[in-house]
N, C-alpha and C. Protein backbone atom coordinates (compact mmCIF):
# COMPACT_ATOMS: atom_id res chain seq x y z
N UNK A 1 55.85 -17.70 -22.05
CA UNK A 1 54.74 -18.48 -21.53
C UNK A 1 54.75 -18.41 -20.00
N UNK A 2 53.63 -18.25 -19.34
CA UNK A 2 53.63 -18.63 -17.72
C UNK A 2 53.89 -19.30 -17.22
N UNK A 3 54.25 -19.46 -16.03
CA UNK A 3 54.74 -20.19 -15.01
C UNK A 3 53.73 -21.23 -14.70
N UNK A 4 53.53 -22.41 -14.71
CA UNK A 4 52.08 -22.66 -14.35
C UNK A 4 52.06 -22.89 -12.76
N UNK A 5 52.87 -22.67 -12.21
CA UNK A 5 53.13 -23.24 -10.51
C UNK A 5 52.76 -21.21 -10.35
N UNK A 6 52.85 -20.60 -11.11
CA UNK A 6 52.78 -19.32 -10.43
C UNK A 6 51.38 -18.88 -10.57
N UNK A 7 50.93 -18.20 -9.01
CA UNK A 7 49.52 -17.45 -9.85
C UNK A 7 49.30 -16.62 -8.93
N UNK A 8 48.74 -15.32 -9.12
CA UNK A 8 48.03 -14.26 -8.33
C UNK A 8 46.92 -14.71 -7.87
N UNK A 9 46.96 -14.14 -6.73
CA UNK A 9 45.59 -13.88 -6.22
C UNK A 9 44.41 -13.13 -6.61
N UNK A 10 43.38 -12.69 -7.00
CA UNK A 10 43.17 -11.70 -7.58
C UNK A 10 42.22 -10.22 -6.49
N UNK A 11 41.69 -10.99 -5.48
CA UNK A 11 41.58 -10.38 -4.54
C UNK A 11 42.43 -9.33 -3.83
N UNK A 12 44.25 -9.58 -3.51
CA UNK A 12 44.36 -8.69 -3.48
C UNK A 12 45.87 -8.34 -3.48
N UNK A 13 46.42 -9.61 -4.83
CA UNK A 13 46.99 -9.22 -5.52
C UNK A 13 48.37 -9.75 -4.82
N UNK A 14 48.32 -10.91 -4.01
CA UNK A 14 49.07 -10.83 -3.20
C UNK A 14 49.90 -12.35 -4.42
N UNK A 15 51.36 -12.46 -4.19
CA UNK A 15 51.80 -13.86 -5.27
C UNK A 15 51.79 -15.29 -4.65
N UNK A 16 51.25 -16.25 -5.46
CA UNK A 16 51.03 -17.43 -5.45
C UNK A 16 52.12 -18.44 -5.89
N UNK A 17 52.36 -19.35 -4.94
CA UNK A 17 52.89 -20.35 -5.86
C UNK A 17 52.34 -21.83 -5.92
N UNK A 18 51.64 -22.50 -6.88
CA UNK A 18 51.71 -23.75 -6.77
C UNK A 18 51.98 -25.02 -5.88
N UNK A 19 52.25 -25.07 -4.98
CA UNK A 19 53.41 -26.32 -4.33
C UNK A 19 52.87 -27.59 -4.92
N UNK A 20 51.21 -28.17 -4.65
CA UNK A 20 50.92 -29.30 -5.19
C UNK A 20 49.71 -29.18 -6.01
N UNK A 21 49.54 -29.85 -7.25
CA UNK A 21 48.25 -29.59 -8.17
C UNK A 21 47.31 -30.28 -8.07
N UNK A 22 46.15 -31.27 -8.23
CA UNK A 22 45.42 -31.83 -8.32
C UNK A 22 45.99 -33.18 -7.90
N UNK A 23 46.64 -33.75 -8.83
CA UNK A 23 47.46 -34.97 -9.14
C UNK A 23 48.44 -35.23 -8.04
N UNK A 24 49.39 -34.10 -7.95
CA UNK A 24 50.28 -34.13 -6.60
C UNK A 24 49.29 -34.56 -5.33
N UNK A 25 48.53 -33.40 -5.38
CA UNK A 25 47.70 -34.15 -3.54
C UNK A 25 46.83 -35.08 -3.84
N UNK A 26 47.04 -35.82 -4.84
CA UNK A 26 45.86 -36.96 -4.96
C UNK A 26 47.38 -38.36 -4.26
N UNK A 27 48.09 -37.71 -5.11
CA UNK A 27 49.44 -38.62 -4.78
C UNK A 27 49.73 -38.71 -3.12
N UNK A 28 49.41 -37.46 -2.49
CA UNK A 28 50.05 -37.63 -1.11
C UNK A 28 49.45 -38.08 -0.16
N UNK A 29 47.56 -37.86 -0.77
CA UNK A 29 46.57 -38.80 -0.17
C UNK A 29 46.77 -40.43 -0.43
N UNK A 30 47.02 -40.35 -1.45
CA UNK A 30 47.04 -41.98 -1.84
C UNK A 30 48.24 -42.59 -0.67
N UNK A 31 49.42 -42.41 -0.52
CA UNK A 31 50.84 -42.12 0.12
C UNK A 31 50.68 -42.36 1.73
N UNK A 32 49.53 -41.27 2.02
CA UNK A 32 49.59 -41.37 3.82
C UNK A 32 48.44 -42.29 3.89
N UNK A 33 47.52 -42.87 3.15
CA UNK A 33 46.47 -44.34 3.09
C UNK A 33 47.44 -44.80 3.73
N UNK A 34 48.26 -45.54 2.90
CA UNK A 34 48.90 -47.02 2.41
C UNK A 34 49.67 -46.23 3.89
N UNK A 35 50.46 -45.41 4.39
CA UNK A 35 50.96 -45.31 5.70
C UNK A 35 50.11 -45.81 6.68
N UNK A 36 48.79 -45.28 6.50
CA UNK A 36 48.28 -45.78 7.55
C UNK A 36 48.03 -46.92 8.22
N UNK A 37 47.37 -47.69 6.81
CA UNK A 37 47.27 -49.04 6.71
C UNK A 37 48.76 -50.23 7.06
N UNK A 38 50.03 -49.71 6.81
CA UNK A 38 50.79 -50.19 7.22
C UNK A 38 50.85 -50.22 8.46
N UNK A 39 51.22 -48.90 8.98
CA UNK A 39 51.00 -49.05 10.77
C UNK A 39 50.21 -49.59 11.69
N UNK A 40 49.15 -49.57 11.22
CA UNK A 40 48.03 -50.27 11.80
C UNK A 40 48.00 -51.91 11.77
N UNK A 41 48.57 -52.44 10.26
CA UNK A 41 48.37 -53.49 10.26
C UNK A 41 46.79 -53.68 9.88
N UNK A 42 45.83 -52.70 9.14
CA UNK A 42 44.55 -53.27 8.60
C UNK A 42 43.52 -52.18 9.34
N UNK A 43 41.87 -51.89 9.11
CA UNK A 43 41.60 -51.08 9.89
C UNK A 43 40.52 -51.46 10.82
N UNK A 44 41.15 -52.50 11.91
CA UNK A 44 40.57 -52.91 13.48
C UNK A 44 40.50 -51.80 14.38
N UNK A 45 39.41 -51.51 14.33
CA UNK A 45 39.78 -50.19 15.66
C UNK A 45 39.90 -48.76 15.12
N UNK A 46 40.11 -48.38 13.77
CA UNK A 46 40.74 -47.49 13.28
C UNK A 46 39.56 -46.21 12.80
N UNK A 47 39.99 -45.27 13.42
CA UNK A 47 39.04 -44.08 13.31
C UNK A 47 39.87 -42.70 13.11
N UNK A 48 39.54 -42.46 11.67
CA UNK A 48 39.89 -41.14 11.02
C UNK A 48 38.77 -40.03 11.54
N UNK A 49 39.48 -38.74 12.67
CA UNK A 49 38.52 -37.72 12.75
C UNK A 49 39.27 -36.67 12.29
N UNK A 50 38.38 -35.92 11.58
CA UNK A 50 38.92 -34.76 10.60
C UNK A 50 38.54 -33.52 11.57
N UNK A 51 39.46 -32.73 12.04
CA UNK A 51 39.15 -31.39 12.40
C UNK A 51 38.92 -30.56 11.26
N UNK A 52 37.64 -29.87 11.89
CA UNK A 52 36.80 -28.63 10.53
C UNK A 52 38.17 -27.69 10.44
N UNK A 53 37.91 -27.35 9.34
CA UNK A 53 37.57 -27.15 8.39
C UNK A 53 37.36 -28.14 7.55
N UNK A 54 38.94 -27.90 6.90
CA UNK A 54 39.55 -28.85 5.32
C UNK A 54 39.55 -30.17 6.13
N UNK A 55 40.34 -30.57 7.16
CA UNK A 55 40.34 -31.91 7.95
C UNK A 55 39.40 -32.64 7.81
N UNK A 56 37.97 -32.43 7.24
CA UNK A 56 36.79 -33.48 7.46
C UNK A 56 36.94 -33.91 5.59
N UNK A 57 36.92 -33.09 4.95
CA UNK A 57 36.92 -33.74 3.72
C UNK A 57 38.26 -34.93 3.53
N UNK A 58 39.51 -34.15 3.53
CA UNK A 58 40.73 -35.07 3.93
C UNK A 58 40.80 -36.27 4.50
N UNK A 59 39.80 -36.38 5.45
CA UNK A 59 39.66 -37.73 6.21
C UNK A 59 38.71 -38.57 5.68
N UNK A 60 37.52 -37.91 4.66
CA UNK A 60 36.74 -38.58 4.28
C UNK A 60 37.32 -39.21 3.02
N UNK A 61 38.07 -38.76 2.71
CA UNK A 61 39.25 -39.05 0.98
C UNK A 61 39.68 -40.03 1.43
N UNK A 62 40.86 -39.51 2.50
CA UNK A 62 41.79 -40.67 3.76
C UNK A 62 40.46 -42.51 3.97
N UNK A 63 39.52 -42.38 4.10
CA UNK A 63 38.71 -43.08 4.80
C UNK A 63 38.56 -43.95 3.34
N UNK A 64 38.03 -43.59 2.33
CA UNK A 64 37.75 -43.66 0.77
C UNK A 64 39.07 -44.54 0.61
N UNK A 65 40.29 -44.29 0.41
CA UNK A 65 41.04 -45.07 -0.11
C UNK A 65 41.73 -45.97 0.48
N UNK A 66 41.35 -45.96 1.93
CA UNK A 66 41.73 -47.05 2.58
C UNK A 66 40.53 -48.17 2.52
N UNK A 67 39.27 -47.88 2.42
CA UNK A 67 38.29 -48.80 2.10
C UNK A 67 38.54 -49.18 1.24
N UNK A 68 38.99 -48.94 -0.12
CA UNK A 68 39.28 -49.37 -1.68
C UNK A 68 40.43 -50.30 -1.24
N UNK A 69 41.38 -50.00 -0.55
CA UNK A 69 42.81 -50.82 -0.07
C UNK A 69 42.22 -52.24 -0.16
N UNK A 70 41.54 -51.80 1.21
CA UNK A 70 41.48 -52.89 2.23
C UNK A 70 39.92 -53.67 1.86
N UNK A 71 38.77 -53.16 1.08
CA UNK A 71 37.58 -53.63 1.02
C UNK A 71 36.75 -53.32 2.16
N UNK A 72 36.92 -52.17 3.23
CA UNK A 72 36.05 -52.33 3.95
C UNK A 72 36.03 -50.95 4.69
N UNK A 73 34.77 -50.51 5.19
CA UNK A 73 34.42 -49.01 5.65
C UNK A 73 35.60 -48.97 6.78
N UNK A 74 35.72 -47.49 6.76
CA UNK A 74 36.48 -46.87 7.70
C UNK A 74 35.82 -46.05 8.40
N UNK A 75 35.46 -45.22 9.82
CA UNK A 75 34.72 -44.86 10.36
C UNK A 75 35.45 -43.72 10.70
N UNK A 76 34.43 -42.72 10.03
CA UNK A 76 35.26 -40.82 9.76
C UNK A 76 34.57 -40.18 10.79
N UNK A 77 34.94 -39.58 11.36
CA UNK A 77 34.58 -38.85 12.30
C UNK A 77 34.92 -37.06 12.53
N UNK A 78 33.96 -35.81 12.92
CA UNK A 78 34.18 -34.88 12.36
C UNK A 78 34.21 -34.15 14.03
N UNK A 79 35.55 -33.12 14.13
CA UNK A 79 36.05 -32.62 15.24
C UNK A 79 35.63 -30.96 15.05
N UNK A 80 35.23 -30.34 15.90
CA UNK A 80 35.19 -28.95 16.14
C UNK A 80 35.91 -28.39 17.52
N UNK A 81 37.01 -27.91 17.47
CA UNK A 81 38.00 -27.67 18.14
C UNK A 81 37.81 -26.27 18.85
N UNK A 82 36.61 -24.97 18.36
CA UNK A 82 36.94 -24.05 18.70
C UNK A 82 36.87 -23.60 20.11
N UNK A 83 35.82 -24.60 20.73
CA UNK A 83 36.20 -23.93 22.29
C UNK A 83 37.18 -24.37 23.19
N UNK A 84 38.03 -24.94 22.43
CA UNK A 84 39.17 -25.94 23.53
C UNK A 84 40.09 -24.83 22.68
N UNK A 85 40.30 -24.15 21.48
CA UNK A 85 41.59 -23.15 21.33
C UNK A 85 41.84 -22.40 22.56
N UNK A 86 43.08 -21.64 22.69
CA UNK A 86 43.51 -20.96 23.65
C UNK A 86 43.90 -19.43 23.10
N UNK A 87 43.07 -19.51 22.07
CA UNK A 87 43.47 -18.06 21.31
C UNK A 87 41.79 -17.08 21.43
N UNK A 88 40.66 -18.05 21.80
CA UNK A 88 39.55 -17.33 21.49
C UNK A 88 39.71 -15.64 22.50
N UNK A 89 40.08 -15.70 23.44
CA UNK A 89 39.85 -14.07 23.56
C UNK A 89 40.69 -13.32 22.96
N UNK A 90 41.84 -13.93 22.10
CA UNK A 90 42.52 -12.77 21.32
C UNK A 90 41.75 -12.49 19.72
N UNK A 91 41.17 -13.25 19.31
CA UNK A 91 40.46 -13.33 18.14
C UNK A 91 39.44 -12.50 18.22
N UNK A 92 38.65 -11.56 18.94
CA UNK A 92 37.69 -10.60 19.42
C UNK A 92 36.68 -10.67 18.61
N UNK A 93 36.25 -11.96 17.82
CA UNK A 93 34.59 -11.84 17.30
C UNK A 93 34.43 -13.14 17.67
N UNK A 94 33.09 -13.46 17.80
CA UNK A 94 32.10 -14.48 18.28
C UNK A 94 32.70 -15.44 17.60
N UNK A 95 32.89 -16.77 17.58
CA UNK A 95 33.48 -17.90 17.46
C UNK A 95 32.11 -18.61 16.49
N UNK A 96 32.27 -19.35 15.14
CA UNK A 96 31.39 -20.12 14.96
C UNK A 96 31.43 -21.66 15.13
N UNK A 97 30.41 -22.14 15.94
CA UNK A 97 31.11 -23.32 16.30
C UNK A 97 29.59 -24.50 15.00
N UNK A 98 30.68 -25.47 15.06
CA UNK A 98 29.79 -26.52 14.49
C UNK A 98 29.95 -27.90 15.31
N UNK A 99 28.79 -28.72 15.10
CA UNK A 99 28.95 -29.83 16.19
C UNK A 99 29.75 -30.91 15.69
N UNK A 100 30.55 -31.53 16.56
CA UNK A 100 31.33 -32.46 16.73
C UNK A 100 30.60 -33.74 16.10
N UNK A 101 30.97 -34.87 15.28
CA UNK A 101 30.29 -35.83 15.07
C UNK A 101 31.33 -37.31 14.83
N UNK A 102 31.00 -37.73 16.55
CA UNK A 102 31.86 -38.57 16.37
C UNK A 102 30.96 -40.48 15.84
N UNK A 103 31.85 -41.27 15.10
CA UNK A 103 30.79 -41.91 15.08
C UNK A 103 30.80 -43.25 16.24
N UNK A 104 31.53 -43.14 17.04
CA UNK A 104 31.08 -44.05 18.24
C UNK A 104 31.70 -43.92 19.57
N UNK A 105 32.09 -44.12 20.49
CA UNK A 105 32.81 -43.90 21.88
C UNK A 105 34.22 -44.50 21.00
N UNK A 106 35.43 -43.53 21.42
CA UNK A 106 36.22 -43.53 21.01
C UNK A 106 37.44 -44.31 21.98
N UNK A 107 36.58 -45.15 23.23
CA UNK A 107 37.68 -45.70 23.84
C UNK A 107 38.13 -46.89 23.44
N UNK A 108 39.23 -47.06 23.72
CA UNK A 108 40.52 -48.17 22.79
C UNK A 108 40.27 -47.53 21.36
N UNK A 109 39.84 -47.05 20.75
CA UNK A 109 40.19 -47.25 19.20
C UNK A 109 41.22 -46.79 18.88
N UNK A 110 41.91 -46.88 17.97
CA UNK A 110 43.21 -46.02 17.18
C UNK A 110 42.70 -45.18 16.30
N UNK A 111 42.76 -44.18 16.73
CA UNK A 111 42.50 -42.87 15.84
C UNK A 111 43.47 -41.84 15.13
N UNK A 112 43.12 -41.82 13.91
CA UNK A 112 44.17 -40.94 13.55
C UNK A 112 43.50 -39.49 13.43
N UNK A 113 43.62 -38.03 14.26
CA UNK A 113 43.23 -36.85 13.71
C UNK A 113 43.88 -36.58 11.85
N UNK A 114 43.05 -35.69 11.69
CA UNK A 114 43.19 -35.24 10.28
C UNK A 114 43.13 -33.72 10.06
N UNK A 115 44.12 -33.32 9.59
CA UNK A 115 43.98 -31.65 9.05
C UNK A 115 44.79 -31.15 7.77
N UNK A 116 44.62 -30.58 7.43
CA UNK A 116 44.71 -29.66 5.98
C UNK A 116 46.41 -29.14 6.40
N UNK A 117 46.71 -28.42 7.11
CA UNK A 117 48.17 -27.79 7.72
C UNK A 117 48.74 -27.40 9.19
N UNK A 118 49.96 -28.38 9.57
CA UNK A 118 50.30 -28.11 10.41
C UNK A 118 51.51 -27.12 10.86
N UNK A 119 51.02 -26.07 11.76
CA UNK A 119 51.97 -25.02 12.02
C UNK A 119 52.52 -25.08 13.21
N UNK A 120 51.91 -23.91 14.01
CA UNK A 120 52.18 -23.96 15.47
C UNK A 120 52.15 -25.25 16.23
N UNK A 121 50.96 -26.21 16.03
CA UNK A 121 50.38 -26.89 17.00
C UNK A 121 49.59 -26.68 17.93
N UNK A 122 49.33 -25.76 17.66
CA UNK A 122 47.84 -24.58 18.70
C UNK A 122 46.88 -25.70 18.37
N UNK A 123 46.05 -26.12 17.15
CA UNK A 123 44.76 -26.20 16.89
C UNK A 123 44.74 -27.87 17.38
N UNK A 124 46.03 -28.83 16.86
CA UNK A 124 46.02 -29.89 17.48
C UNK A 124 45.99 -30.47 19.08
N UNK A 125 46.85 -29.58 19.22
CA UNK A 125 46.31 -29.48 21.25
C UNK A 125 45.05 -29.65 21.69
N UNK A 126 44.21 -28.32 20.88
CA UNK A 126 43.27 -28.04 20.91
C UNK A 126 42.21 -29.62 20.56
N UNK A 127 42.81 -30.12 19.76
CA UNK A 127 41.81 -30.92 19.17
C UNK A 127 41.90 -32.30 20.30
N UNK A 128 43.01 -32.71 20.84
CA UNK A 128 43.72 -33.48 21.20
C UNK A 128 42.34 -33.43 22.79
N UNK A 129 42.82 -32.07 23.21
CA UNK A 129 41.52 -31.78 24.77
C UNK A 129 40.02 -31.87 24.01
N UNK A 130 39.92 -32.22 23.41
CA UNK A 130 38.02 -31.78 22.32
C UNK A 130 37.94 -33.50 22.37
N UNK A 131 39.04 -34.74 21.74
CA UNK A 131 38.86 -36.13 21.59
C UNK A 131 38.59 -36.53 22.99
N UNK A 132 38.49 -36.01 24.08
CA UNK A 132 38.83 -36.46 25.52
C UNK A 132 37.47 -36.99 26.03
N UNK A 133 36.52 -36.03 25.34
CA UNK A 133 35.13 -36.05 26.18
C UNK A 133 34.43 -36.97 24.87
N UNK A 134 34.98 -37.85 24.24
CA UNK A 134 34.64 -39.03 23.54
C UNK A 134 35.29 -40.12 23.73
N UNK A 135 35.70 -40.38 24.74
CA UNK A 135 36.47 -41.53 25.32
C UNK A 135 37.80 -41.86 25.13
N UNK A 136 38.39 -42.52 25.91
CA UNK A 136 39.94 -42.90 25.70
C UNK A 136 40.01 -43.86 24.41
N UNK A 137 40.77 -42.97 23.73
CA UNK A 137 41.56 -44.01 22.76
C UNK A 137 42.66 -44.28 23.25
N UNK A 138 43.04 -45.48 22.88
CA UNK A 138 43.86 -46.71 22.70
C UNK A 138 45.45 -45.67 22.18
N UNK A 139 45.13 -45.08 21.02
CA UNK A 139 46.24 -44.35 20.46
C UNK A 139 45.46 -43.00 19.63
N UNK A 140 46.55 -42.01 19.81
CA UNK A 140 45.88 -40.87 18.80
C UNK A 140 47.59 -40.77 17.84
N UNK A 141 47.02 -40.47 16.80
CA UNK A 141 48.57 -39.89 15.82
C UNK A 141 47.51 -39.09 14.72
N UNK A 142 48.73 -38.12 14.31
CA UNK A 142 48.41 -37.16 13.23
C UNK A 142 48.29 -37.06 11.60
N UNK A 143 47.43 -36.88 11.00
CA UNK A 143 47.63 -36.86 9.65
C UNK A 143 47.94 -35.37 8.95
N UNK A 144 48.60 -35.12 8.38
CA UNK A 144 48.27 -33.75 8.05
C UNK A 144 48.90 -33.93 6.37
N UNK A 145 48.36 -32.62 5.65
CA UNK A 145 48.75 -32.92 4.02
C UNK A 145 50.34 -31.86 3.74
N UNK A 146 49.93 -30.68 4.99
CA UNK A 146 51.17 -30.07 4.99
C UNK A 146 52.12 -29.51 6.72
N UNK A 147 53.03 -30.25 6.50
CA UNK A 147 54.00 -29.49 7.51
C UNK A 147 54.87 -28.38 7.08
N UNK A 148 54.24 -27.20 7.83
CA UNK A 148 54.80 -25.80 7.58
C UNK A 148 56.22 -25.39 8.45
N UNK A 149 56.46 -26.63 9.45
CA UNK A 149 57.26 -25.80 10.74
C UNK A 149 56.83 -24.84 11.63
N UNK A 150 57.41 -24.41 11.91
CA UNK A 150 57.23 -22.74 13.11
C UNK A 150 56.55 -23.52 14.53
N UNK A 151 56.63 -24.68 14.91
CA UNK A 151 56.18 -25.18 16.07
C UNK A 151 56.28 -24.59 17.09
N UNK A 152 55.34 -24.22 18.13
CA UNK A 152 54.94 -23.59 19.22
C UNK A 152 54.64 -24.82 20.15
N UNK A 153 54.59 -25.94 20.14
CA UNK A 153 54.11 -27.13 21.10
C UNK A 153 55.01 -28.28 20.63
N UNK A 154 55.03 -28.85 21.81
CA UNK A 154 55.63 -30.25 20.87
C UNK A 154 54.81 -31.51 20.96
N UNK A 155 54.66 -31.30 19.35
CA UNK A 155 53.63 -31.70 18.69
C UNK A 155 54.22 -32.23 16.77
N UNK A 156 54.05 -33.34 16.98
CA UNK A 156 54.42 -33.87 15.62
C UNK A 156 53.53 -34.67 14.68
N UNK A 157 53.77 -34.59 13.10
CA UNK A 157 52.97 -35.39 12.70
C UNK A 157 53.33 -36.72 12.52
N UNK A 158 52.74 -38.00 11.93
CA UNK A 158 52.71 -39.36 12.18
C UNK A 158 52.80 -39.38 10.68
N UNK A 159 51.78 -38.51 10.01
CA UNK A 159 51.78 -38.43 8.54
C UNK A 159 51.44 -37.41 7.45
N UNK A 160 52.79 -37.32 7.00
CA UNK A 160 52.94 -36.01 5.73
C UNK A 160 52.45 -36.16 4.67
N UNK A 161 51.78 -35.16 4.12
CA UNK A 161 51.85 -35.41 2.58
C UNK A 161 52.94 -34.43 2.16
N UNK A 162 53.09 -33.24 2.55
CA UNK A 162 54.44 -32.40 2.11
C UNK A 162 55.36 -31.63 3.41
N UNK A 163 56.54 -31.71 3.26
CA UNK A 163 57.11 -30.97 4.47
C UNK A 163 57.48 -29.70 3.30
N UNK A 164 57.48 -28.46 4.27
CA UNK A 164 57.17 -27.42 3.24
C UNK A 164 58.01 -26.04 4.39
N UNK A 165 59.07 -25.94 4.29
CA UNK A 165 59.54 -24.96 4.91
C UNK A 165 59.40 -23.83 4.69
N UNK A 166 58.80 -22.96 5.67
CA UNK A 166 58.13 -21.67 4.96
C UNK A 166 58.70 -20.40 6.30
N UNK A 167 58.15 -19.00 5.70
CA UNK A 167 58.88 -18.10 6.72
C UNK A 167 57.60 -17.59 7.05
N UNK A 168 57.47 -17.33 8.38
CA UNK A 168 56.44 -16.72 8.93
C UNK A 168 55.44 -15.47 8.25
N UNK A 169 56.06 -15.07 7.01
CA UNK A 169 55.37 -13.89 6.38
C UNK A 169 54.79 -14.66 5.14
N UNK A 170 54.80 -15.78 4.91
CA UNK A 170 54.19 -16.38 4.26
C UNK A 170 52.93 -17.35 4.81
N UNK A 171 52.22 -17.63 3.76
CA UNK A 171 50.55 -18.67 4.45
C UNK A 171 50.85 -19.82 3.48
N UNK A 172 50.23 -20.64 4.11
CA UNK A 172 49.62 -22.02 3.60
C UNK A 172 48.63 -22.66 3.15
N UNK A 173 47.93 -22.73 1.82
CA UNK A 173 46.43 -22.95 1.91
C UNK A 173 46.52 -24.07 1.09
N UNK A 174 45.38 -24.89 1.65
CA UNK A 174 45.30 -26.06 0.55
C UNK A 174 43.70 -26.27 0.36
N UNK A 175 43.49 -26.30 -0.62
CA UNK A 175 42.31 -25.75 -1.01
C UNK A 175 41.56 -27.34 -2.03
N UNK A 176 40.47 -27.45 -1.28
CA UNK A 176 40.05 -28.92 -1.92
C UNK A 176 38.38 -28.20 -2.68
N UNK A 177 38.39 -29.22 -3.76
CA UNK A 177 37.07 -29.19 -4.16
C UNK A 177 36.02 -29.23 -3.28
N UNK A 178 35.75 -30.50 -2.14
CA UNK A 178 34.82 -30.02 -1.32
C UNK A 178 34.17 -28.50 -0.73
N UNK A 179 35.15 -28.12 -0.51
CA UNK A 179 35.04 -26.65 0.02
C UNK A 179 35.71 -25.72 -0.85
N UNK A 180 36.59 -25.07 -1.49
CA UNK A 180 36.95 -24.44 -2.77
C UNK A 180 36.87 -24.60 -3.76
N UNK A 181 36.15 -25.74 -4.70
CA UNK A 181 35.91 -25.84 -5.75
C UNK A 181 37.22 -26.44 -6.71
N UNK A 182 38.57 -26.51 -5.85
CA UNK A 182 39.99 -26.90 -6.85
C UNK A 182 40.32 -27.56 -5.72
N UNK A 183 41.51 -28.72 -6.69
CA UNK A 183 42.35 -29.26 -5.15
C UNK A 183 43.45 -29.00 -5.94
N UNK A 184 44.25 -27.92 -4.61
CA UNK A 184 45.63 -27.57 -4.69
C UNK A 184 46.14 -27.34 -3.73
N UNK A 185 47.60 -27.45 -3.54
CA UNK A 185 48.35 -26.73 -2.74
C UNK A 185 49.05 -25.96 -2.66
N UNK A 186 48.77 -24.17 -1.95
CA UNK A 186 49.76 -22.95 -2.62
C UNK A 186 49.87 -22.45 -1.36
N UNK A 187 50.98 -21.93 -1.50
CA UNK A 187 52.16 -20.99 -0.95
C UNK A 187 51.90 -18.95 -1.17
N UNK A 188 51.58 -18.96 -0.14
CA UNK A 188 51.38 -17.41 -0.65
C UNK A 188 52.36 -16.49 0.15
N UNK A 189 52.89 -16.02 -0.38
CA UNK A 189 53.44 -14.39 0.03
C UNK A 189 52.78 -13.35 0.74
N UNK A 190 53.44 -12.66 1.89
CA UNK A 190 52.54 -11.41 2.04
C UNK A 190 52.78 -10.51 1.84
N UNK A 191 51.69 -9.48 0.52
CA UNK A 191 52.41 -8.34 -0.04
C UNK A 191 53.22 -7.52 0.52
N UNK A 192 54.24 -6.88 -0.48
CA UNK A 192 55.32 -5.96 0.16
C UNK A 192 54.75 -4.74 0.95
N UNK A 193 55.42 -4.34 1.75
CA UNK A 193 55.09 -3.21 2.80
C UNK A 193 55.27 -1.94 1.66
N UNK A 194 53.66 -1.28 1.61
CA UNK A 194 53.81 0.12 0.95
C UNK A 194 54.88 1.51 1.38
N UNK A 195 55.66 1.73 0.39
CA UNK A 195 55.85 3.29 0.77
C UNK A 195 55.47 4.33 0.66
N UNK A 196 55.82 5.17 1.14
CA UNK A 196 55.35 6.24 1.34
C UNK A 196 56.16 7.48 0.36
């Protein structure tokens, strides 16, 4: 019988593994709520902005079950980071950008950013100079569903859903219904080097 944590890609064949299924990242969402809500002490002030991609659905989930917590809206807010990266002239095609939508002046509030996986710390920097020209918050801290390691900045998260030690020849994808149609979390391999 199969592995059920195992699966191909079929595109291009490259191996999959499972890390979290449906249930698991429903668990780690549920997990970094109730973190949040602890730290905070309730949500006065409190503004979840999701950097695009996966980050905006995540925060809107994040936002969802802390309203259910607590009985009361949380105010989601949606980040587009690409012209504050420091990678756009190595990336050599046109950048697509989408607009920023914050939902109010962000000075004093406590905000938590939101993203799908943290690696380098490139994109949070990035995001960190993008919150600036929406006013001073009070506090910024991180949500993320996966910490990969390989840090390039120092830059940490506030809140995990998985710490996930991985080797640079491997990727990270976490893939939600909003935007992929499944919510999972997998681990991919990069195929073996052909011989000759």
């Amino acid at each position: 019988m199969d592995d059920p944590n195992d699966a191909t890609l079929p595109q291009d064949g490259r191996a999959a593994k499972r890390i979290l299924d449906a249930e698991g990242l429903r668990r780690a969402l549920t997990r970094i709520a109730h973190e949040i809500l602890e730290r905070h002490g309730g949500t006065d002030d409190l503004v979840l902005v999701g950097m695009r991609r996966r980050g905006v659905p995540i925060a809107r989930r994040l936002a969802d079950l802390i309203g259910r917590f607590e009985g009361t809206a949380v105010d989601v807010g949606e980040l587009d980071v690409t012209m504050y990266r420091d990678d756009l002239e190595m990336r050599g095609t046109r950048p697509s950008i989408q607009p920023s939508s914050l939902p109010r002046d962000l000075t004093d509030a406590r905000v938590v950013l939101v993203d799908d996986v943290l690696y380098t710390g490139r994109t949070v920097r990035a995001a960190l100079d993008a919150l600036m020209s929406f006013g001073r918050a009070s506090q910024v801290q991180l949500a993320v569903v996966v910490d990969r390691g390989h840090r390039e900045l120092p830059i940490r998260a506030d809140y995990v859903g998985k710490n996930l030690p991985t080797s640079r020849d491997e990727n990270v994808e976490v893939r939600l219904i909003e935007v992929d149609g499944t919510d999972e979390v997998i681990l991919i391999a990069r195929p073996p080097a052909r011989t000759a």
